[in-house]
N, C-alpha and C. Protein backbone atom coordinates (compact mmCIF):
# COMPACT_ATOMS: atom_id res chain seq x y z
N UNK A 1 105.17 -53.92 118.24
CA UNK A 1 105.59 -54.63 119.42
C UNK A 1 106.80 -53.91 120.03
N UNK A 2 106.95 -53.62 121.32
CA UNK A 2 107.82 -52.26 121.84
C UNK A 2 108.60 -53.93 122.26
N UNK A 3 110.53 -53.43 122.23
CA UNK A 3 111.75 -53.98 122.55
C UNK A 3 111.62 -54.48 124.18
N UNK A 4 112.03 -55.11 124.20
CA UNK A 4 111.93 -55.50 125.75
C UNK A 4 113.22 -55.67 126.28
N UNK A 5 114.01 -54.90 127.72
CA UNK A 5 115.40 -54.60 127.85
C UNK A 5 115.78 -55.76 127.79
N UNK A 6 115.49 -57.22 128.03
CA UNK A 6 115.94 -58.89 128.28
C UNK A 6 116.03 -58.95 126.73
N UNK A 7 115.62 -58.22 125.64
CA UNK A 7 115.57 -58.58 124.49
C UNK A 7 116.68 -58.25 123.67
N UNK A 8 117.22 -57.19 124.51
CA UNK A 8 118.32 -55.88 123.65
C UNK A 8 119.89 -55.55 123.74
N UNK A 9 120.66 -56.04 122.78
CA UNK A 9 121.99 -55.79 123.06
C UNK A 9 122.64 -54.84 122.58
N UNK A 10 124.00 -54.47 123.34
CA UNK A 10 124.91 -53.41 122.45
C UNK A 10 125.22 -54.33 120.74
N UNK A 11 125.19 -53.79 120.10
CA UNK A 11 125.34 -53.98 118.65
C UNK A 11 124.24 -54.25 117.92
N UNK A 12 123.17 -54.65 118.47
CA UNK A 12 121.87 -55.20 117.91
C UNK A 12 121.43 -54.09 116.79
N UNK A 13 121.08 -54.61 115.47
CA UNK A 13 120.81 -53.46 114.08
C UNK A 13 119.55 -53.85 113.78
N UNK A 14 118.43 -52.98 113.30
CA UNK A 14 117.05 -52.79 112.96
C UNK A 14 118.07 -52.18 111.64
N UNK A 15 117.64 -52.64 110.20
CA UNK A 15 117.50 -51.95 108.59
C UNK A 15 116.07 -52.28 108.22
N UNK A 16 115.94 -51.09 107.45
CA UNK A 16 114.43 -51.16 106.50
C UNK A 16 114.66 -50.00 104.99
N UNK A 17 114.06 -50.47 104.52
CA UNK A 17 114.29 -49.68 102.93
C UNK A 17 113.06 -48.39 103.67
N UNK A 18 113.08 -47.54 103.58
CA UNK A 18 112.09 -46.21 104.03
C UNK A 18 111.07 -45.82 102.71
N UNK A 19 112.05 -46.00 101.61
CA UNK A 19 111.58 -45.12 100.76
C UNK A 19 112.27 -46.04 99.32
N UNK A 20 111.54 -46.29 98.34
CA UNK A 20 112.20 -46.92 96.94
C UNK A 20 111.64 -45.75 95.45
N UNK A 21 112.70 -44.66 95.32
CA UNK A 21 112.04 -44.32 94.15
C UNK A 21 111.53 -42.86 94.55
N UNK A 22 111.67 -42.54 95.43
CA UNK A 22 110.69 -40.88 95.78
C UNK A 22 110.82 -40.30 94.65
N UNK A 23 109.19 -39.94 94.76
CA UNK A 23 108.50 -39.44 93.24
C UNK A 23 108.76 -37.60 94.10
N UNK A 24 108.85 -36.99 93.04
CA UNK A 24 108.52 -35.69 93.04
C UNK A 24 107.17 -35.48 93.64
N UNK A 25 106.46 -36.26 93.25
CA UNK A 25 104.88 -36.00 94.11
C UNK A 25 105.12 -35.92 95.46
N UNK A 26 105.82 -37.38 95.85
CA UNK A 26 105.96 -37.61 97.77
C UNK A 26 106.58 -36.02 98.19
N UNK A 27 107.39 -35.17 97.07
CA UNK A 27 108.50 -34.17 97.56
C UNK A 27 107.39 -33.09 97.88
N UNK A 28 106.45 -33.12 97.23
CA UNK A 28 105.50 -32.11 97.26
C UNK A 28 104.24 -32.25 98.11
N UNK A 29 103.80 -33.74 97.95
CA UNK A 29 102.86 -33.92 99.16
C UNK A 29 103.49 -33.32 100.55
N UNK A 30 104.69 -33.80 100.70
CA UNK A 30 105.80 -33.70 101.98
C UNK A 30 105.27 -32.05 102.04
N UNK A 31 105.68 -31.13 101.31
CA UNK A 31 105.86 -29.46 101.57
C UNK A 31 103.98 -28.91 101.65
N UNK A 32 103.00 -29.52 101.22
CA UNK A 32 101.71 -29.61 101.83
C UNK A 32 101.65 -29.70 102.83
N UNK A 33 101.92 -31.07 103.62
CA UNK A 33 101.94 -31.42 105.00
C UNK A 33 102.40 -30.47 105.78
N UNK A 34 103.65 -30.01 105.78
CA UNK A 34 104.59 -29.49 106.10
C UNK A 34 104.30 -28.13 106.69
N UNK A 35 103.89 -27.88 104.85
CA UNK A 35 103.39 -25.98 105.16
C UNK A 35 105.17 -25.40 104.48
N UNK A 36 106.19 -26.10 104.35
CA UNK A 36 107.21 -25.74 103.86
C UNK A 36 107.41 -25.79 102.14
N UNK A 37 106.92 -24.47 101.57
CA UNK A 37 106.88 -24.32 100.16
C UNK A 37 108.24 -23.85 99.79
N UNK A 38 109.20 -24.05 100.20
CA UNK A 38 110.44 -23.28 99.16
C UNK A 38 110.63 -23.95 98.13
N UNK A 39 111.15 -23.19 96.88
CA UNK A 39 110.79 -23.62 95.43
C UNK A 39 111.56 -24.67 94.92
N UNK A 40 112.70 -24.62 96.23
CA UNK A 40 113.81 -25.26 95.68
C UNK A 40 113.40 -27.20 95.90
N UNK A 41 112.05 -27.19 96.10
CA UNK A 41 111.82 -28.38 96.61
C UNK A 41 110.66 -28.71 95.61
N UNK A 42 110.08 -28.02 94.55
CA UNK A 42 109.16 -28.49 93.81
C UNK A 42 109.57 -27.59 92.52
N UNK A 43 110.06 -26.65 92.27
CA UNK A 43 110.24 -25.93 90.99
C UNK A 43 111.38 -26.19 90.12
N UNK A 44 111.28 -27.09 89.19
CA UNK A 44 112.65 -27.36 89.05
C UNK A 44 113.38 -26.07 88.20
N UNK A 45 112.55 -25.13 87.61
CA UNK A 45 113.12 -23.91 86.79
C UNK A 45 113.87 -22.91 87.53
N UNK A 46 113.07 -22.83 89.14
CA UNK A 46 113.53 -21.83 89.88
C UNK A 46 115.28 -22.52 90.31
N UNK A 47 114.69 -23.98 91.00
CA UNK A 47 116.04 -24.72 91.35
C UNK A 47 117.19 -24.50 91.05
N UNK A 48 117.14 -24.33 89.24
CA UNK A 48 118.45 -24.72 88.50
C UNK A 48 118.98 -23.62 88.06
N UNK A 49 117.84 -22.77 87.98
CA UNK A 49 118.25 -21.16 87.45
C UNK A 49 118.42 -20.23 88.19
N UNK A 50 117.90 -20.29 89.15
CA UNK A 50 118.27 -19.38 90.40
C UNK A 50 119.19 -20.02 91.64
N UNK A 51 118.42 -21.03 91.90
CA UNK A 51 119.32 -21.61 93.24
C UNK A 51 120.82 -22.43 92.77
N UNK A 52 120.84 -22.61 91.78
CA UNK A 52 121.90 -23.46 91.04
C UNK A 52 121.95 -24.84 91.50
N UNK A 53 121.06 -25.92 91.73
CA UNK A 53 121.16 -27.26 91.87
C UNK A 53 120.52 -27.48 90.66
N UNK A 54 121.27 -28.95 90.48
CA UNK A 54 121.01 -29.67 89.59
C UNK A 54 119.47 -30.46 89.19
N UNK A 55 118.67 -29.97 89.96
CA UNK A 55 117.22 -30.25 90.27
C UNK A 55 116.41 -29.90 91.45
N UNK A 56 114.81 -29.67 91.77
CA UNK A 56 114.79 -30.28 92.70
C UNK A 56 114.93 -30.99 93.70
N UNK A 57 114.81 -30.86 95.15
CA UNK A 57 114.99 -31.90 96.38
C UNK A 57 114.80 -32.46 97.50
N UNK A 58 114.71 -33.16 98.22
CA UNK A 58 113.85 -33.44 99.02
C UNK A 58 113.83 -32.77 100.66
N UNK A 59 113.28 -31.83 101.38
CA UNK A 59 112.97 -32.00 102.35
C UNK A 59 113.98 -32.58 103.43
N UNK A 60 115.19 -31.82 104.01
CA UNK A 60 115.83 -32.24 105.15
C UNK A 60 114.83 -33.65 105.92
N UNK A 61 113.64 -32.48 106.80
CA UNK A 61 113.00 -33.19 107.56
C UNK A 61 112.27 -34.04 106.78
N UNK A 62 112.02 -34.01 105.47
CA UNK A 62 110.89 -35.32 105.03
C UNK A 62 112.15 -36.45 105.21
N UNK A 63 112.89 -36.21 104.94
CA UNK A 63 114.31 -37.21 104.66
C UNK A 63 114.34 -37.52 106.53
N UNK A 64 114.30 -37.20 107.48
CA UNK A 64 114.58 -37.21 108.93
C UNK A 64 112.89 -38.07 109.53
N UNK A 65 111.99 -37.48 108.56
CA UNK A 65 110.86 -38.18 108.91
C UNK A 65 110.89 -39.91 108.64
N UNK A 66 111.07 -39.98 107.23
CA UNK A 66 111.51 -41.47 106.72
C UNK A 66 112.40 -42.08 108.11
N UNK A 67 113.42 -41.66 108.00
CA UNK A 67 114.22 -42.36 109.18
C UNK A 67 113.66 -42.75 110.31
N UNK A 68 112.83 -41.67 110.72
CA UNK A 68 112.32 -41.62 111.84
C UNK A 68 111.16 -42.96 111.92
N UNK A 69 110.32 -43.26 110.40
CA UNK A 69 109.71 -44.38 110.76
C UNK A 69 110.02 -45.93 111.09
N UNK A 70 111.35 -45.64 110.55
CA UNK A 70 112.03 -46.78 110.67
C UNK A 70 112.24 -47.48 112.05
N UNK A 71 112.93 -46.43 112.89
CA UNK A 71 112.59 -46.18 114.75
C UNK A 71 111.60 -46.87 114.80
N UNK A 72 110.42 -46.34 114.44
CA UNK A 72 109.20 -46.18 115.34
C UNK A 72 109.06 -47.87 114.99
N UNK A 73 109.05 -48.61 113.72
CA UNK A 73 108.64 -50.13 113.64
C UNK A 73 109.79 -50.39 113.74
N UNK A 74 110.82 -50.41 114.85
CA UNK A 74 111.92 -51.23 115.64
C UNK A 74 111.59 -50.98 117.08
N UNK A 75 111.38 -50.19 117.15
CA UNK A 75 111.48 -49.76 119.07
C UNK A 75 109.62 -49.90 119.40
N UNK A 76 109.01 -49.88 118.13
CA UNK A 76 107.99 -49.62 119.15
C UNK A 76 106.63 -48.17 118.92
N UNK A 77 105.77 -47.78 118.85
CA UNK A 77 104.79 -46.71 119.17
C UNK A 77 104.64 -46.00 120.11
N UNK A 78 105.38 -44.55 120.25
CA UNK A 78 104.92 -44.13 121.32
C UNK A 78 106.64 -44.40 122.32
N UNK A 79 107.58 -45.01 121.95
CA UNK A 79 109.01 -45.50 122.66
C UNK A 79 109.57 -44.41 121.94
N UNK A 80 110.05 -43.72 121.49
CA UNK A 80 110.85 -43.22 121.04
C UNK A 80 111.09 -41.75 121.65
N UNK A 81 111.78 -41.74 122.86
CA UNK A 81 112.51 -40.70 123.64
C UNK A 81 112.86 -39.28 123.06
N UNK A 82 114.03 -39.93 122.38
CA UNK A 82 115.02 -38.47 121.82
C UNK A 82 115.43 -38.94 121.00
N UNK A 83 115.56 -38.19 119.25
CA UNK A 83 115.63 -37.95 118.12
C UNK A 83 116.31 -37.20 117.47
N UNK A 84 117.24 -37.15 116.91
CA UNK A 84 117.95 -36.10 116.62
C UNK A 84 119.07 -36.53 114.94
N UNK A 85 118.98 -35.64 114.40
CA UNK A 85 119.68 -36.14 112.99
C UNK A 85 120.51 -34.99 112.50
N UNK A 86 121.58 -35.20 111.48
CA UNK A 86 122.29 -34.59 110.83
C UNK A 86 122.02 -34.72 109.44
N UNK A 87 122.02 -33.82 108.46
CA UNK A 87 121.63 -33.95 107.21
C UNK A 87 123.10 -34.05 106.68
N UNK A 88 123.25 -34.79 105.72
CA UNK A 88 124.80 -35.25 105.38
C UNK A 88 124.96 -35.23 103.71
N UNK A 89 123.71 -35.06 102.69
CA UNK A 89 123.81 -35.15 101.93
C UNK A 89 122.41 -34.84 101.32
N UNK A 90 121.91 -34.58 100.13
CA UNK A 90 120.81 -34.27 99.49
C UNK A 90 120.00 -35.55 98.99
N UNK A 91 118.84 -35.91 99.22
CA UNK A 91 117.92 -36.68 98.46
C UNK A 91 117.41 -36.24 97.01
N UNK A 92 117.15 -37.05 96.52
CA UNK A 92 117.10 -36.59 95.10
C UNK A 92 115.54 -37.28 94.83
N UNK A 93 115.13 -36.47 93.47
CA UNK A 93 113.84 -37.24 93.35
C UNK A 93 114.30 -39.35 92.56
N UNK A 94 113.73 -40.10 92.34
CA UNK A 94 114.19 -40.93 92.40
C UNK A 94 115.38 -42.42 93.06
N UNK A 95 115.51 -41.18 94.35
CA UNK A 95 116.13 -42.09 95.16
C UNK A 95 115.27 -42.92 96.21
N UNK A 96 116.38 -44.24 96.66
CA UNK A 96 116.22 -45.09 97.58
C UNK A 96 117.08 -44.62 98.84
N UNK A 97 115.86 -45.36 100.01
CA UNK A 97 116.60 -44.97 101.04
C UNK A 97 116.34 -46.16 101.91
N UNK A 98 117.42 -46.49 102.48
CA UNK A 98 117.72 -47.75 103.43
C UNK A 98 117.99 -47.01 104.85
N UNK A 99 117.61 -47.07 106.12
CA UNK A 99 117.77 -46.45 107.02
C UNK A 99 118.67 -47.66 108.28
N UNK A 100 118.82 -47.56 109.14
CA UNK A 100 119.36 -48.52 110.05
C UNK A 100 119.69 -47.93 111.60
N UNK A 101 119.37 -48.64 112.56
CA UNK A 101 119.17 -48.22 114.05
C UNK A 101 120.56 -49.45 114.62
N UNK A 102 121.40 -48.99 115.29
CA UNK A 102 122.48 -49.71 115.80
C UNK A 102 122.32 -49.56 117.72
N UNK A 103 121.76 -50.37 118.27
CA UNK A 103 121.76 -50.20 119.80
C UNK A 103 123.45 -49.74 120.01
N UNK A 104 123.97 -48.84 120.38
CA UNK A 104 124.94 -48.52 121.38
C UNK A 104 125.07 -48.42 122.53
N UNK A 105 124.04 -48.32 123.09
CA UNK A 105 123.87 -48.44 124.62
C UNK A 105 122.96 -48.91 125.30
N UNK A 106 122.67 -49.08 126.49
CA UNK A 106 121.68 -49.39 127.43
C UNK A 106 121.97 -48.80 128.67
N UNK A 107 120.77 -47.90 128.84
CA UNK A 107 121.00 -47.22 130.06
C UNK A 107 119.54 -47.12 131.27
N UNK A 108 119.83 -47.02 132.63
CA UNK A 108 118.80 -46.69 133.12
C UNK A 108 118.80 -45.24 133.60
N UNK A 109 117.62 -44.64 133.64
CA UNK A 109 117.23 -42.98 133.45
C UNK A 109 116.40 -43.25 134.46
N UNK A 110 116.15 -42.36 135.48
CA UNK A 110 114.58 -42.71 136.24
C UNK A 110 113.92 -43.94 136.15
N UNK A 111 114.46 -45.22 136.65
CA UNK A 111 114.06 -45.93 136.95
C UNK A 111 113.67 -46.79 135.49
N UNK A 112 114.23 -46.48 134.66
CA UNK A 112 113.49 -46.48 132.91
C UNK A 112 114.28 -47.19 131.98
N UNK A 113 114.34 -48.23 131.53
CA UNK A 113 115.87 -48.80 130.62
C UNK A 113 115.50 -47.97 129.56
N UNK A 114 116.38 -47.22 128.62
CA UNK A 114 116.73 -47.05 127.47
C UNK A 114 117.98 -47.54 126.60
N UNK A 115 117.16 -47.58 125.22
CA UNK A 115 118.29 -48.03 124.76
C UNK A 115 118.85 -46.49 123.96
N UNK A 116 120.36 -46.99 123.82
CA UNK A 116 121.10 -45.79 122.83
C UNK A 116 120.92 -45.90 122.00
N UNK A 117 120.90 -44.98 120.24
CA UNK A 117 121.04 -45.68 119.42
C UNK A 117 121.47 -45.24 118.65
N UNK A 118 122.59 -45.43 117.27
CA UNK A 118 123.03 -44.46 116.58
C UNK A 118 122.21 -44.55 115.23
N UNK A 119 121.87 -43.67 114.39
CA UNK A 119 121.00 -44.01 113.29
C UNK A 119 121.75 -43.57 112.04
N UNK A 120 121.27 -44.09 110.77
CA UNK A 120 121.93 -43.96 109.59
C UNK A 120 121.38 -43.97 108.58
N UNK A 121 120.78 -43.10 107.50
CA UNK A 121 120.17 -43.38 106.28
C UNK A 121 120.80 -43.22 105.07
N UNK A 122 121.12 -44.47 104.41
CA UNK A 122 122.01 -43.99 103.07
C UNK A 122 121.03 -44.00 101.93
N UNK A 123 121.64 -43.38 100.74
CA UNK A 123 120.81 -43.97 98.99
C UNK A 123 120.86 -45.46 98.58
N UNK A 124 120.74 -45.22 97.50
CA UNK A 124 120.60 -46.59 96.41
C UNK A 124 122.50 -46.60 96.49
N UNK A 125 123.29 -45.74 96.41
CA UNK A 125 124.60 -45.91 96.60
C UNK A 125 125.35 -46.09 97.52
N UNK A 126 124.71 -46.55 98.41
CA UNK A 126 125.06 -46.50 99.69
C UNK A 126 125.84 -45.18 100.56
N UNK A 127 125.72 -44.30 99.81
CA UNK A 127 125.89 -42.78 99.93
C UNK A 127 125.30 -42.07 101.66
N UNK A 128 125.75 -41.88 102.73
CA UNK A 128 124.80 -41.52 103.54
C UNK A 128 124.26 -40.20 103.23
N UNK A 129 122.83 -40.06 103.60
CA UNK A 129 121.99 -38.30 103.41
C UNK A 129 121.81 -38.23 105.06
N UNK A 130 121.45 -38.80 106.28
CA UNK A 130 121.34 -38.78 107.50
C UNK A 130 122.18 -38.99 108.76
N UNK A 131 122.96 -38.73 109.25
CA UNK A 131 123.54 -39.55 110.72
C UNK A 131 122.83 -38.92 111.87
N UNK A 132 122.72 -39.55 112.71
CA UNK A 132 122.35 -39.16 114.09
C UNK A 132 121.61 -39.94 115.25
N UNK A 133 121.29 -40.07 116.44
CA UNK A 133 121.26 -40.19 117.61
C UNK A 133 119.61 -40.33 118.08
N UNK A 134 119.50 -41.70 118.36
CA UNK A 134 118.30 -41.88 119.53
C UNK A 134 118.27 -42.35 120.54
N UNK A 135 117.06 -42.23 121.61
CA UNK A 135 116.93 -43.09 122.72
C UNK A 135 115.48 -43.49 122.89
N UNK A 136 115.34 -44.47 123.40
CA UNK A 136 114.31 -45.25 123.13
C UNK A 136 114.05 -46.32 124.58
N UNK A 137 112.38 -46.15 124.95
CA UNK A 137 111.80 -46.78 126.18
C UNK A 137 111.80 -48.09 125.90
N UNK A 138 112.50 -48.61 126.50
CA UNK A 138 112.18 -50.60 126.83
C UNK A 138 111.23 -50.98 128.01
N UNK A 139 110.48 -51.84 127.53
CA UNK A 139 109.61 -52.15 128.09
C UNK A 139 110.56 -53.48 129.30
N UNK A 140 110.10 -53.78 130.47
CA UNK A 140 111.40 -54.40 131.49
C UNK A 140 111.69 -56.00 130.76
């Protein structure tokens, strides 16, 4: 169901859990999809012995994708303008991720309400791995 601008205020928050638990599998299905095989995302021998992390990890963008669904069942199918994220921290296999959409603005563009929005995905520690910036079509 797409936001409707009579519906939408500055401060208004969309949270959703994205992800409870990412298995090493999701890390690897993710680099299938993807087409992005670096080792440092499924090998944990290469990881620790060559790259020097403490394990395997997840996928910037699989981590930016999660977030991103969160958007999509708040604003809507097909609403979602402009997207944009900062990676702030590493996902790990076994983590949770809670994501959250904060309206900051409301604007009209070509005749078009959008809303602003600032976005946020933390862990199970409330740790953030994401910050960054959307805009999003309201329906009038």
């Amino acid at each position: 169901m797409a936001l409707k601008a009579s519906q939408v205020k500055v401060g208004d928050k969309h949270s959703e859990r994205v992800v409870e638990n990412l298995s090493r599998t999701q890390i690897v299905m993710y680099a299938g999809a993807s087409g992005d095989y670096n080792p440092i995302h499924s090998d944990e021998v290469y990881t620790r012995e060559v790259a020097g992390y403490p394990s395997v990890f997840a996928h910037g963008m699989l981590t930016m994708g999660l977030t991103g669904k969160m958007l999509t069942n708040y604003v809507g199918a097909g609403r979602v303008a402009k997207f944009g994220v900062r990676f702030t921290n590493q996902v790990w296999p076994g983590d949770t991720l809670d994501a959250t959409a904060t309206v900051t603005g409301i604007k009209e563009e070509n005749g078009q309400k959008l809303a602003e929005l600032e976005v946020v995905t933390v862990n199970q520690d409330g740790k953030e791995v994401v910050r960054g910036t959307a805009e999003a079509r309201l329906d009038p």
